[in-house]
C-alpha atoms as a PDB file:
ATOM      1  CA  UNK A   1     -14.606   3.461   8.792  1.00  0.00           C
ATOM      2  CA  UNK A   2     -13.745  -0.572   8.897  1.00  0.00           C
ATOM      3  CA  UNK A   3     -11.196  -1.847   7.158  1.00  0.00           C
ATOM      4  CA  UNK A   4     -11.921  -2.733   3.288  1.00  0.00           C
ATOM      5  CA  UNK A   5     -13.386  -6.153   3.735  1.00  0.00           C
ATOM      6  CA  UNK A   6     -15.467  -8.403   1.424  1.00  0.00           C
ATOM      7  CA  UNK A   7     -17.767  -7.614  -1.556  1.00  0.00           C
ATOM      8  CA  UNK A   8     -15.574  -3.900  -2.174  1.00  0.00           C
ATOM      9  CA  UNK A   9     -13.424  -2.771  -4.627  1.00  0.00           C
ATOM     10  CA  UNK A  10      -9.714  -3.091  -3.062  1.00  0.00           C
ATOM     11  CA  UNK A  11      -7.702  -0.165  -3.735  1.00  0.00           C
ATOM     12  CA  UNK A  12      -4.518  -0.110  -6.200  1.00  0.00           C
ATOM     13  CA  UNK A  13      -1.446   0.085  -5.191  1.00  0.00           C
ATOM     14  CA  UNK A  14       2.340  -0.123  -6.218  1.00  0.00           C
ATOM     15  CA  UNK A  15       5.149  -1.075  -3.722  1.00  0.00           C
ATOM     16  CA  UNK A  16       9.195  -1.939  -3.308  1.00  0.00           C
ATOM     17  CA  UNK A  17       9.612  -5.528  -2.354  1.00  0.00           C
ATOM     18  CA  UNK A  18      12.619  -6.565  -0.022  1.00  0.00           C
ATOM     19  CA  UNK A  19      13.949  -8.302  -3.229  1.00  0.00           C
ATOM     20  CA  UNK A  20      14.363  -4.638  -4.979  1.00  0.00           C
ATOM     21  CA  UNK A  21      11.244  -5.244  -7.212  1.00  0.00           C
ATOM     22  CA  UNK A  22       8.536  -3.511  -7.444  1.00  0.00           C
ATOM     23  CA  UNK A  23       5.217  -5.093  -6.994  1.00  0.00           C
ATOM     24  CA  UNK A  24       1.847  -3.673  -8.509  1.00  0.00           C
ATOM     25  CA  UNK A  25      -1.744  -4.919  -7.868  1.00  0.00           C
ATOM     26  CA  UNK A  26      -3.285  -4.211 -11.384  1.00  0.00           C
ATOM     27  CA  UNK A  27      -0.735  -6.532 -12.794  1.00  0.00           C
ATOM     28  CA  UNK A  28      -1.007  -9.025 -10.323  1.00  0.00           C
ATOM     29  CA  UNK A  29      -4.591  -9.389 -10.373  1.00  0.00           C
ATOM     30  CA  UNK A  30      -4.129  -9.921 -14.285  1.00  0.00           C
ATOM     31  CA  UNK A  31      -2.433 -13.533 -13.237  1.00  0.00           C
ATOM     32  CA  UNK A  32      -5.541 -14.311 -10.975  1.00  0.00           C
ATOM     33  CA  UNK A  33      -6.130 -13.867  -7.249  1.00  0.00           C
ATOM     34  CA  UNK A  34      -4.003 -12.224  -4.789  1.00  0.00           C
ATOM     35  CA  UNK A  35      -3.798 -12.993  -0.888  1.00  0.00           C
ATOM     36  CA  UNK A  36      -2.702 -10.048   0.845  1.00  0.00           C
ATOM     37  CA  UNK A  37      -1.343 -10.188   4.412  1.00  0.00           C
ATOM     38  CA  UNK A  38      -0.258  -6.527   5.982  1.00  0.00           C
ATOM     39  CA  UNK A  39       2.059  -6.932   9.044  1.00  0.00           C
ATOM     40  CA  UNK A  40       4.110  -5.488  11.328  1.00  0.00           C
ATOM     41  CA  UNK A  41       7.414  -7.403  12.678  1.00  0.00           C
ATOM     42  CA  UNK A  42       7.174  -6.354  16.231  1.00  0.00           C
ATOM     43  CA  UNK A  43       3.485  -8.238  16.343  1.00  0.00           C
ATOM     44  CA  UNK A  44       3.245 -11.654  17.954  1.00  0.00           C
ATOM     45  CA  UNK A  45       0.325 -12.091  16.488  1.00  0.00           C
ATOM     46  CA  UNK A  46       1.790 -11.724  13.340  1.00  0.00           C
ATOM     47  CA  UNK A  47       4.687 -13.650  13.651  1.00  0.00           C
ATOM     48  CA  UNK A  48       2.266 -16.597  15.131  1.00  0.00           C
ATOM     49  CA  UNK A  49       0.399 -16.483  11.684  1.00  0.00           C
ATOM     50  CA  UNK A  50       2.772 -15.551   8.807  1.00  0.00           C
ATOM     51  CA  UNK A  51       4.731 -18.994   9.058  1.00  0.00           C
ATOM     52  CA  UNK A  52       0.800 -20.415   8.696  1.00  0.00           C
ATOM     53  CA  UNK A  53       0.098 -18.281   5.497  1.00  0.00           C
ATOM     54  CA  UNK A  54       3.362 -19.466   4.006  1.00  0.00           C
ATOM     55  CA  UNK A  55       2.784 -22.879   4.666  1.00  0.00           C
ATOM     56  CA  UNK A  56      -0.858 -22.247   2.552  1.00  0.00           C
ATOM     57  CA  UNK A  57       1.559 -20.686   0.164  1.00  0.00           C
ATOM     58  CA  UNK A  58       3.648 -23.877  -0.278  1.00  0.00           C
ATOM     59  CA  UNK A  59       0.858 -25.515  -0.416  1.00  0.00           C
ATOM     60  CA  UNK A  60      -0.305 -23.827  -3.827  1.00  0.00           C
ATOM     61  CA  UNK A  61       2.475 -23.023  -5.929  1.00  0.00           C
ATOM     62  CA  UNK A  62       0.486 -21.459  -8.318  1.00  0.00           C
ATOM     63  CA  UNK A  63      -1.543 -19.480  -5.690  1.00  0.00           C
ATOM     64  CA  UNK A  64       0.374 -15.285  -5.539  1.00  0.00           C
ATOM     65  CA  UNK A  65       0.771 -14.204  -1.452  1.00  0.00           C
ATOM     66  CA  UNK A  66       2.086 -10.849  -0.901  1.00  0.00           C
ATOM     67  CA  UNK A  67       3.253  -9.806   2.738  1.00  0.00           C
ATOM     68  CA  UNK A  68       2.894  -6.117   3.106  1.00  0.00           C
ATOM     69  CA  UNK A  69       4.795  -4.745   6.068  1.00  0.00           C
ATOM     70  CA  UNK A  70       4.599  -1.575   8.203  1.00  0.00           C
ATOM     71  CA  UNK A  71       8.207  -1.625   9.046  1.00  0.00           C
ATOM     72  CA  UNK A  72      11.543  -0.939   6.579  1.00  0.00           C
ATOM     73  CA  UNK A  73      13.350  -3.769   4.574  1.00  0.00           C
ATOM     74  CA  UNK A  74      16.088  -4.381   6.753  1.00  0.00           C
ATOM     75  CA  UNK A  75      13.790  -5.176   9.691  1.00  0.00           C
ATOM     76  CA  UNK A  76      11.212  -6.887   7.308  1.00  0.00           C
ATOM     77  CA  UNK A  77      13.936  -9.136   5.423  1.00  0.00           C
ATOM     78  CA  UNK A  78      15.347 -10.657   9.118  1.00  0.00           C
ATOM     79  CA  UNK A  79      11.362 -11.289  10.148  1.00  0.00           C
ATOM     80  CA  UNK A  80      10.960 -13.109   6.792  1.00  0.00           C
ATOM     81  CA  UNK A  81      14.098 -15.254   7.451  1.00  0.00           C
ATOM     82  CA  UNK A  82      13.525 -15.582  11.487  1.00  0.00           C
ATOM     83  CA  UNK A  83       9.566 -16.733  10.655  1.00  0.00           C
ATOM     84  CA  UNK A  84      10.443 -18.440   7.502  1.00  0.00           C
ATOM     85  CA  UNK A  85       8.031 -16.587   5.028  1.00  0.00           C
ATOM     86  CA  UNK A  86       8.822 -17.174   1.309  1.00  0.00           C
ATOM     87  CA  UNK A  87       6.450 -15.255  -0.599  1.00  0.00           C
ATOM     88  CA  UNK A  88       7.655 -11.691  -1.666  1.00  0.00           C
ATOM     89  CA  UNK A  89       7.285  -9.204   1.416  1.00  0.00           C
ATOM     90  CA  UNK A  90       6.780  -5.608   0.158  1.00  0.00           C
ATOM     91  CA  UNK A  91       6.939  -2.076   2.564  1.00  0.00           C
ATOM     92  CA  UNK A  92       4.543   0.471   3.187  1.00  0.00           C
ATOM     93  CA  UNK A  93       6.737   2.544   5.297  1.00  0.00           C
ATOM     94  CA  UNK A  94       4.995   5.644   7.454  1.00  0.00           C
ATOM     95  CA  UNK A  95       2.936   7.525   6.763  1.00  0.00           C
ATOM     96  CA  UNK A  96       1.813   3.635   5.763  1.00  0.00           C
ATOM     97  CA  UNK A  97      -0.285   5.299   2.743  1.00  0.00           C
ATOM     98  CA  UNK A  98      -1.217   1.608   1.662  1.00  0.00           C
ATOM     99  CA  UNK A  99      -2.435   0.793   4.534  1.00  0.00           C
ATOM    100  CA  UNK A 100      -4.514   3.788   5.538  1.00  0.00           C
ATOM    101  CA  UNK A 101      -5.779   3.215   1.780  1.00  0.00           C
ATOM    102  CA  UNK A 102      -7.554  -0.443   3.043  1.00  0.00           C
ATOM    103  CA  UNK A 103      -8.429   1.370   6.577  1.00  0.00           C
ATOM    104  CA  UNK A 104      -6.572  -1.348   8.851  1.00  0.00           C
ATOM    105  CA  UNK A 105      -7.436  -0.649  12.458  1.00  0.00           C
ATOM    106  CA  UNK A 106      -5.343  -4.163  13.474  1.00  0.00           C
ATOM    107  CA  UNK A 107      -2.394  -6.544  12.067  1.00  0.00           C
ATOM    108  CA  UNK A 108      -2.454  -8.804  10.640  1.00  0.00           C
ATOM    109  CA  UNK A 109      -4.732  -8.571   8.339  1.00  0.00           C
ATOM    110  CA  UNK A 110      -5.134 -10.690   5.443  1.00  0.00           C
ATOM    111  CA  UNK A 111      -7.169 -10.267   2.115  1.00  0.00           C
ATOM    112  CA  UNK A 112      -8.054 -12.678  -0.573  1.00  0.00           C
ATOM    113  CA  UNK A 113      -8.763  -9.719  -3.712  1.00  0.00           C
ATOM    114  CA  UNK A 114     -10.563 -11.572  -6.949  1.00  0.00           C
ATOM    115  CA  UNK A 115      -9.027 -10.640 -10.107  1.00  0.00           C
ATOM    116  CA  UNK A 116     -11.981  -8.102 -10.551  1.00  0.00           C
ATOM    117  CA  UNK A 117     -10.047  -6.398  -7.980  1.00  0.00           C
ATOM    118  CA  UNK A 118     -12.885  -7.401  -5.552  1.00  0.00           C
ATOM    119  CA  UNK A 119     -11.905  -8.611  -2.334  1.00  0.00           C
ATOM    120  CA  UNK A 120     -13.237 -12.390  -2.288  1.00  0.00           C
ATOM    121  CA  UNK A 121     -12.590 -12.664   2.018  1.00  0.00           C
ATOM    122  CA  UNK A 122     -10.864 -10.633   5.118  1.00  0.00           C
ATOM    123  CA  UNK A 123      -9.862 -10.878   8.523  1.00  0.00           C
ATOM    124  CA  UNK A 124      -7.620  -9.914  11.055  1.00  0.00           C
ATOM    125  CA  UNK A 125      -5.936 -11.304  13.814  1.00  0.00           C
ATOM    126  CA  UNK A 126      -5.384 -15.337  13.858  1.00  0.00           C
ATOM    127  CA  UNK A 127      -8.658 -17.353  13.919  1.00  0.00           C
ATOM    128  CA  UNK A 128      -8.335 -20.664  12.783  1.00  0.00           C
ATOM    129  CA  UNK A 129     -11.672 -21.083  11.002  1.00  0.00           C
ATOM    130  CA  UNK A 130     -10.930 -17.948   8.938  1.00  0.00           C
ATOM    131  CA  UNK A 131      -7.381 -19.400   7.792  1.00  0.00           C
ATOM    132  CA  UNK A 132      -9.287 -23.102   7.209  1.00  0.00           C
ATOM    133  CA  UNK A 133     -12.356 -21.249   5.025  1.00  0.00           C
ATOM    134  CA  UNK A 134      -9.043 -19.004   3.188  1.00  0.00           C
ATOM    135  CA  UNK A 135      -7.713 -22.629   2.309  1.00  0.00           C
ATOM    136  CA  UNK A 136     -10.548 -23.871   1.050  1.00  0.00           C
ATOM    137  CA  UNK A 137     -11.574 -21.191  -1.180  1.00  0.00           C
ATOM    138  CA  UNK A 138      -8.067 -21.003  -2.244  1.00  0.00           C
ATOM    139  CA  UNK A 139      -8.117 -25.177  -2.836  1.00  0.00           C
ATOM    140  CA  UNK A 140     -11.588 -24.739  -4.527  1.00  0.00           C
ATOM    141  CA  UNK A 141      -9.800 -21.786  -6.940  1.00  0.00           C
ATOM    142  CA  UNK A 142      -7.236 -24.087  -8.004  1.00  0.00           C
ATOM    143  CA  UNK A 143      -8.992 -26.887  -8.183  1.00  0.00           C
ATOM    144  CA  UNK A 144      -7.286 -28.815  -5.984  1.00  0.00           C
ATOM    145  CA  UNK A 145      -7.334 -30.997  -2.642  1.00  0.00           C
ATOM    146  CA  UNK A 146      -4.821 -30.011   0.073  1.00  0.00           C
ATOM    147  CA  UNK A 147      -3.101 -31.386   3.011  1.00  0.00           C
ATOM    148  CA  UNK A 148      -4.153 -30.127   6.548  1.00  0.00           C
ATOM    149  CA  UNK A 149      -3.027 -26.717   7.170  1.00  0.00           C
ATOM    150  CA  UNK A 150      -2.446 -28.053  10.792  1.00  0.00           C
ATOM    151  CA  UNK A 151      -0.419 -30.501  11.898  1.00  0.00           C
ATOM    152  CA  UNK A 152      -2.539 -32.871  14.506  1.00  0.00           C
ATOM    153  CA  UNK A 153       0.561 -32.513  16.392  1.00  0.00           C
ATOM    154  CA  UNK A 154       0.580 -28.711  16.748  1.00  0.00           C
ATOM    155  CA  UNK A 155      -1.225 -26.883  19.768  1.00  0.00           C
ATOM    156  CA  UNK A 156      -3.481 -24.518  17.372  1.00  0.00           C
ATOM    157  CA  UNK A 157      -5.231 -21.983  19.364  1.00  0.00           C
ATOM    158  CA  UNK A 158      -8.662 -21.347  17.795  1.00  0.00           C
ATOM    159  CA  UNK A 159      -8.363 -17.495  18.135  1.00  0.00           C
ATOM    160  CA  UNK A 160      -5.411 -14.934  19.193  1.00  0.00           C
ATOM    161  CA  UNK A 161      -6.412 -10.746  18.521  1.00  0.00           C
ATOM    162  CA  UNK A 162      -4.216  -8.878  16.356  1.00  0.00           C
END
């Protein structure tokens, strides 16, 4: 089976954040939209995009991104300072039951799940059109214009496999 992707239900879940909360879908999808990013620290491709998805982060304050990694919180805590990722980073430690719930087959891979609990969009990897189109809908959601997620100045590769 393929990962959980749009127009299905996303499954619940609860996990430990790095900050020693704990961090539950249900509730968070009661405060609107959630953008979920699974990772793991050893991943280039992950560390390559997570500073991205923070920057969309910063970019909505009102907007709730979760980082859910596949390693423990010592390891996770020194990626989020290293990469500089401020939104809460929670851990689905092996057997990764989380993440076997939503089927990944790659990291990242990021999830934009509708209050319904409906995921709105997916993808994996980093492809610039997807994180441009996640922007958007997120900009559209809050009703609000945004700043480039890219910097003219920085070398964005259109595409790099997770």
């Amino acid at each position: 089976m393929s990962t959980v992707s749009a127009g299905q239900v996303a499954p619940l879940f609860e996990l430990p954040g790095i900050d020693g909360k704990s961090y539950s879908l249900e509730e968070a999808l009661q405060r609107g939209p959630l953008l979920v990013v699974f990772f793991k620290v050893s991943c280039p491709t992950c560390q390559y995009a997570l500073p991205f998805l923070d920057r969309l982060h910063r970019q909505l304050p009102g907007a709730q991104v979760w980082g859910i990694s596949q390693d423990d919180a010592v390891k996770s805590r020194l990626f989020a300072d290293e990469f500089g990722v401020t939104f809460p980073i929670l851990i689905d430690e092996e057997p990764w039951e989380v993440s076997d719930a939503y089927r990944l087959t790659h990291v990242p891979t990021h999830l934009l799940i509708a209050p319904d609990g409906g995921v709105q969009s997916s993808g994996d990897g980093f492809v610039k059109k997807d994180l441009l189109a996640l922007q958007a809908l997120l900009a559209d959601r809050f009703s609000t214009k945004l700043p480039p997620l890219f910097a003219p100045s920085e070398k964005v590769p259109e595409f790099k496999p997770g």
